[in-house]
N, C-alpha and C. Protein backbone atom coordinates (compact mmCIF):
# COMPACT_ATOMS: atom_id res chain seq x y z
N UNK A 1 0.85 -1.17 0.00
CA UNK A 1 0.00 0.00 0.00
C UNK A 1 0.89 1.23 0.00
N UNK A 2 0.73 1.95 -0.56
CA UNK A 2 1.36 3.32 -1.12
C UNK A 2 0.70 4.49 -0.13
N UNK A 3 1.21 5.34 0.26
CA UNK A 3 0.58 6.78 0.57
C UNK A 3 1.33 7.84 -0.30
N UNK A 4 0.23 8.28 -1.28
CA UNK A 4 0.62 9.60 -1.70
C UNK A 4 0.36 10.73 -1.42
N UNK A 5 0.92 11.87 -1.74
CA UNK A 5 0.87 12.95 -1.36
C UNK A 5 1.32 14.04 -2.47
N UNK A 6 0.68 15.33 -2.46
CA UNK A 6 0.75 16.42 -3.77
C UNK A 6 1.79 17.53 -3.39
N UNK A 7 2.25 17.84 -4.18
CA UNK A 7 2.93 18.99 -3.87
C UNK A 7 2.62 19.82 -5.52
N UNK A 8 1.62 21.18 -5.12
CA UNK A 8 2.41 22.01 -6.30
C UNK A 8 3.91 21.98 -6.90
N UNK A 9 4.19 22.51 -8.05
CA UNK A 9 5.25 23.06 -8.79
C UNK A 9 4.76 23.99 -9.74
N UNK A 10 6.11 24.32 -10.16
CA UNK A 10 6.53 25.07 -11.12
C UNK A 10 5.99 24.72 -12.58
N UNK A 11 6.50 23.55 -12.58
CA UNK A 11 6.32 22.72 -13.83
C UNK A 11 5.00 21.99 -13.77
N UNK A 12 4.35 21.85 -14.97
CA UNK A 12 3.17 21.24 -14.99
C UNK A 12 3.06 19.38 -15.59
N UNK A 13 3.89 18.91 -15.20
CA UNK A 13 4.09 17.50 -15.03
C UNK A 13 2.80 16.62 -14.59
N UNK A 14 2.20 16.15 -13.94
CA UNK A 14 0.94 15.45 -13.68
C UNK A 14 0.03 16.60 -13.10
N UNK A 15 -0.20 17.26 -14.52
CA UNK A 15 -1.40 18.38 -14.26
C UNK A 15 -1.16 19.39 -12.62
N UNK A 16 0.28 19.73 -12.79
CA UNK A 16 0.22 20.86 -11.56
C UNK A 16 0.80 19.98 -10.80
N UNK A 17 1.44 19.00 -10.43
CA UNK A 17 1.44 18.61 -9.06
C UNK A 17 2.33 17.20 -9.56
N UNK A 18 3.28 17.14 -8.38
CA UNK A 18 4.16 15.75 -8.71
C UNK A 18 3.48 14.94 -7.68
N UNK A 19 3.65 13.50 -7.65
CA UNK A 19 3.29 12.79 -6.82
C UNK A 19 4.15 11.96 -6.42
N UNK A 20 4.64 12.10 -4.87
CA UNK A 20 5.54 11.41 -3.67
C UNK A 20 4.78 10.55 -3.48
N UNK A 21 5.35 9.37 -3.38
CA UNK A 21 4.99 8.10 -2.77
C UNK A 21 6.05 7.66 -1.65
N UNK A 22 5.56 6.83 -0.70
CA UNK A 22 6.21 6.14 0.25
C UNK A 22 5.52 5.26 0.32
N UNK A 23 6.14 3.88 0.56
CA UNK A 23 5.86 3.05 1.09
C UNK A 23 5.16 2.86 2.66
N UNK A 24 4.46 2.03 2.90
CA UNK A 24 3.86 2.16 4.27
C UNK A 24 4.24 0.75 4.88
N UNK A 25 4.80 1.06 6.03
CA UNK A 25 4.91 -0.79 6.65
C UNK A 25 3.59 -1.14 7.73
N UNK A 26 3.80 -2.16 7.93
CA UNK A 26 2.87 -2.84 8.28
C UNK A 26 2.15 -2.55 9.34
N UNK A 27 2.45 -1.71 9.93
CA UNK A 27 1.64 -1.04 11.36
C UNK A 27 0.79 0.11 10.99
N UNK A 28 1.18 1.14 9.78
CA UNK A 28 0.38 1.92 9.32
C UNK A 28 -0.70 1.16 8.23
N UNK A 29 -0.32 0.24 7.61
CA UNK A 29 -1.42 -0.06 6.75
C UNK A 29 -2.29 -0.35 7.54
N UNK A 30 -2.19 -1.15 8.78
CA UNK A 30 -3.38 -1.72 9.91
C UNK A 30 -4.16 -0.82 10.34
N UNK A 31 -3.46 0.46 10.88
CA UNK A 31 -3.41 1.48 11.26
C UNK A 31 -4.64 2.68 9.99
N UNK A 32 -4.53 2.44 8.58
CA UNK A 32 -5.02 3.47 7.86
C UNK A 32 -6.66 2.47 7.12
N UNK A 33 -6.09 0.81 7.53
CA UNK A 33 -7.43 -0.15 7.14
C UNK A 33 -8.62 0.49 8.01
N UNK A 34 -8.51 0.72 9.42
CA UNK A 34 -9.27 0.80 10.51
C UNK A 34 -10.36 2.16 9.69
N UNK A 35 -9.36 2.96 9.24
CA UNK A 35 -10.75 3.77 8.79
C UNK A 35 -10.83 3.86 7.11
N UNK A 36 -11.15 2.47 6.75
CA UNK A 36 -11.43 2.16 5.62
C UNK A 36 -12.59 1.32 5.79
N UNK A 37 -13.72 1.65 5.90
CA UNK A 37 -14.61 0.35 5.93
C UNK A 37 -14.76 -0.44 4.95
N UNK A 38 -15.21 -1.92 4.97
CA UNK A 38 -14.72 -2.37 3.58
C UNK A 38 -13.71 -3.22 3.12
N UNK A 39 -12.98 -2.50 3.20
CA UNK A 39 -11.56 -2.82 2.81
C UNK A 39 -10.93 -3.66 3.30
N UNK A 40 -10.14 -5.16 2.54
CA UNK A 40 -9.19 -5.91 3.49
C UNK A 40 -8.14 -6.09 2.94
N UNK A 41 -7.23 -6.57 3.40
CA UNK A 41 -5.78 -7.23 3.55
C UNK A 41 -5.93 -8.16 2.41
N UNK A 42 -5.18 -8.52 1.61
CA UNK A 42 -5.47 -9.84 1.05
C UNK A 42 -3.97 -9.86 0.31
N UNK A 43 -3.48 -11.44 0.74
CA UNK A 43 -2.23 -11.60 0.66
C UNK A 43 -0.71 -10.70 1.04
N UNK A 44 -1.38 -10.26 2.14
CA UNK A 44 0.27 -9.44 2.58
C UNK A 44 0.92 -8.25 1.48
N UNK A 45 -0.58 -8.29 0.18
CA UNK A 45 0.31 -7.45 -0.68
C UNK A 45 -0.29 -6.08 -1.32
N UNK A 46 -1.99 -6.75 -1.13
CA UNK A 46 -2.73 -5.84 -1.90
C UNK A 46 -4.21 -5.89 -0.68
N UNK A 47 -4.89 -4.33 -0.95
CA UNK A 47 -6.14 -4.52 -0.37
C UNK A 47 -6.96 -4.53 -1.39
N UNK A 48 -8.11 -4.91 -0.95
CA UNK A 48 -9.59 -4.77 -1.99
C UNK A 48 -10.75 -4.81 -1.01
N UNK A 49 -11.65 -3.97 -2.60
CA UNK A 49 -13.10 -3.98 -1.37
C UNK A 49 -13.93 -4.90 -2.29
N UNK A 50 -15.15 -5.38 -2.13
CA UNK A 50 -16.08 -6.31 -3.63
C UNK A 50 -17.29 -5.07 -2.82
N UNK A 51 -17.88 -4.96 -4.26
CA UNK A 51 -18.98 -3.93 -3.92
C UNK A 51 -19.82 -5.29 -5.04
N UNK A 52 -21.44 -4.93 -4.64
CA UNK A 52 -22.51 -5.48 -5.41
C UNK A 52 -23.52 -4.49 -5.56
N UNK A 53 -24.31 -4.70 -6.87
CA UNK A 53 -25.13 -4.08 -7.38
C UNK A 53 -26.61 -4.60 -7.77
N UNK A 54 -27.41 -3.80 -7.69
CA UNK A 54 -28.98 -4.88 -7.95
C UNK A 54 -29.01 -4.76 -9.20
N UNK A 55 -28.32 -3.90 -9.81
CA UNK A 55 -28.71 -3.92 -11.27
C UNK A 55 -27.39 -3.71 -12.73
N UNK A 56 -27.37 -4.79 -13.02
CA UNK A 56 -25.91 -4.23 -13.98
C UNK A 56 -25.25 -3.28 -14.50
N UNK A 57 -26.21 -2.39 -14.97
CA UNK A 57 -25.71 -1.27 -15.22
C UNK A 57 -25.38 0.05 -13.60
N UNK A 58 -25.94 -0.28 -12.84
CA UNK A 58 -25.30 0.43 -11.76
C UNK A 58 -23.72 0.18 -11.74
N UNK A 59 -23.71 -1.15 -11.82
CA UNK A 59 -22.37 -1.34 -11.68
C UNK A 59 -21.36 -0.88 -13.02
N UNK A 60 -21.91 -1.11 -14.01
CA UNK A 60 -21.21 -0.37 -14.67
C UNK A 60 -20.90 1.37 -14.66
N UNK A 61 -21.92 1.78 -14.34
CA UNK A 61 -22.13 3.28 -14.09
C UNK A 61 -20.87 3.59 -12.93
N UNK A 62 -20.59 2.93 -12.05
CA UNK A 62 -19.92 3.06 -10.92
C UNK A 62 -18.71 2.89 -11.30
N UNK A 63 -17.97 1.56 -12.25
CA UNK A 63 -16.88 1.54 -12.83
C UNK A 63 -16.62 2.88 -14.03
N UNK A 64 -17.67 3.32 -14.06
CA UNK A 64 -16.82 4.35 -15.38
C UNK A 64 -16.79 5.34 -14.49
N UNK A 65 -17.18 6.08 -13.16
CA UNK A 65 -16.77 7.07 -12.60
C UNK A 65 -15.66 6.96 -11.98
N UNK A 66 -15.40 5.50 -11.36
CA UNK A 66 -13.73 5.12 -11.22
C UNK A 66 -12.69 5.56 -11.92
N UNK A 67 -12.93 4.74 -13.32
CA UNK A 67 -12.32 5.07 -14.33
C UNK A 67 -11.58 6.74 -14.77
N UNK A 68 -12.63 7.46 -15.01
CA UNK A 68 -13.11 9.08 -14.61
C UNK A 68 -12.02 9.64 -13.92
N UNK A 69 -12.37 9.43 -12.67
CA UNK A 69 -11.44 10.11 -11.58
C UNK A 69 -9.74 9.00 -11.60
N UNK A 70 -9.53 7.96 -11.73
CA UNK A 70 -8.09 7.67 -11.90
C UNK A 70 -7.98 8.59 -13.42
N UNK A 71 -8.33 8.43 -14.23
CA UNK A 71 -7.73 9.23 -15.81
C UNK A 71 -7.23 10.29 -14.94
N UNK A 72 -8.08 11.78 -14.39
CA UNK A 72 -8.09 12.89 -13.87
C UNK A 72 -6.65 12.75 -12.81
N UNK A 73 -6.49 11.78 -12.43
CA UNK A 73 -5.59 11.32 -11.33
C UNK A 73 -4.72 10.84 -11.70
N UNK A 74 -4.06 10.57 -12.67
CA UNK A 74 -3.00 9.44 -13.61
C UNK A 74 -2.76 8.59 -12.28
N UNK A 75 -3.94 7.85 -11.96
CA UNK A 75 -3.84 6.44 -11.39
C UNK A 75 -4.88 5.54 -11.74
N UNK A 76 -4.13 4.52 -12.20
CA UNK A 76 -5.18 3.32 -12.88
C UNK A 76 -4.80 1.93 -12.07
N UNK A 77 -5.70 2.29 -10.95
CA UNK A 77 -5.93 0.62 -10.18
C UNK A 77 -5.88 -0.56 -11.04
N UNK A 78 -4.93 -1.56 -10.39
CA UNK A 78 -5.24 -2.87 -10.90
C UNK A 78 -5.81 -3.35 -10.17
């Protein structure tokens, strides 16, 4: 699990803003799950949440606003 963080610049590189990453060890990820509802651990490597929908296209509707905001974000979840 990654924590990023923005910093303006000068330069307009990822739309205004570079993005710092750090790594997080294992006491903060526990630590940042707690106020994630949802969300778990899975394999020591990655979290995930499973969301369900009553109707298919909700769910699709919901994946393209994902989509949406990582483009806007140059981050594309695997």
């Amino acid at each position: 699990m990654l924590q990023i963080q923005k910093f303006p610049q000068q330069t307009s590189t990822l739309k205004g803003s570079v993005l710092i990453m750090t790594r997080l060890d294992e006491e903060e990820i526990i630590q940042h799950l707690t106020t994630l509802p949802g969300w778990k651990r899975k394999d020591s490597k990655w979290i995930e949440r499973r969301y369900r929908f009553k109707e298919y296209m909700d769910g699709i509707s919901f994946v393209n606003k994902i989509a949406s905001s990582a483009e806007k974000e140059n981050h594309h979840p695997i």
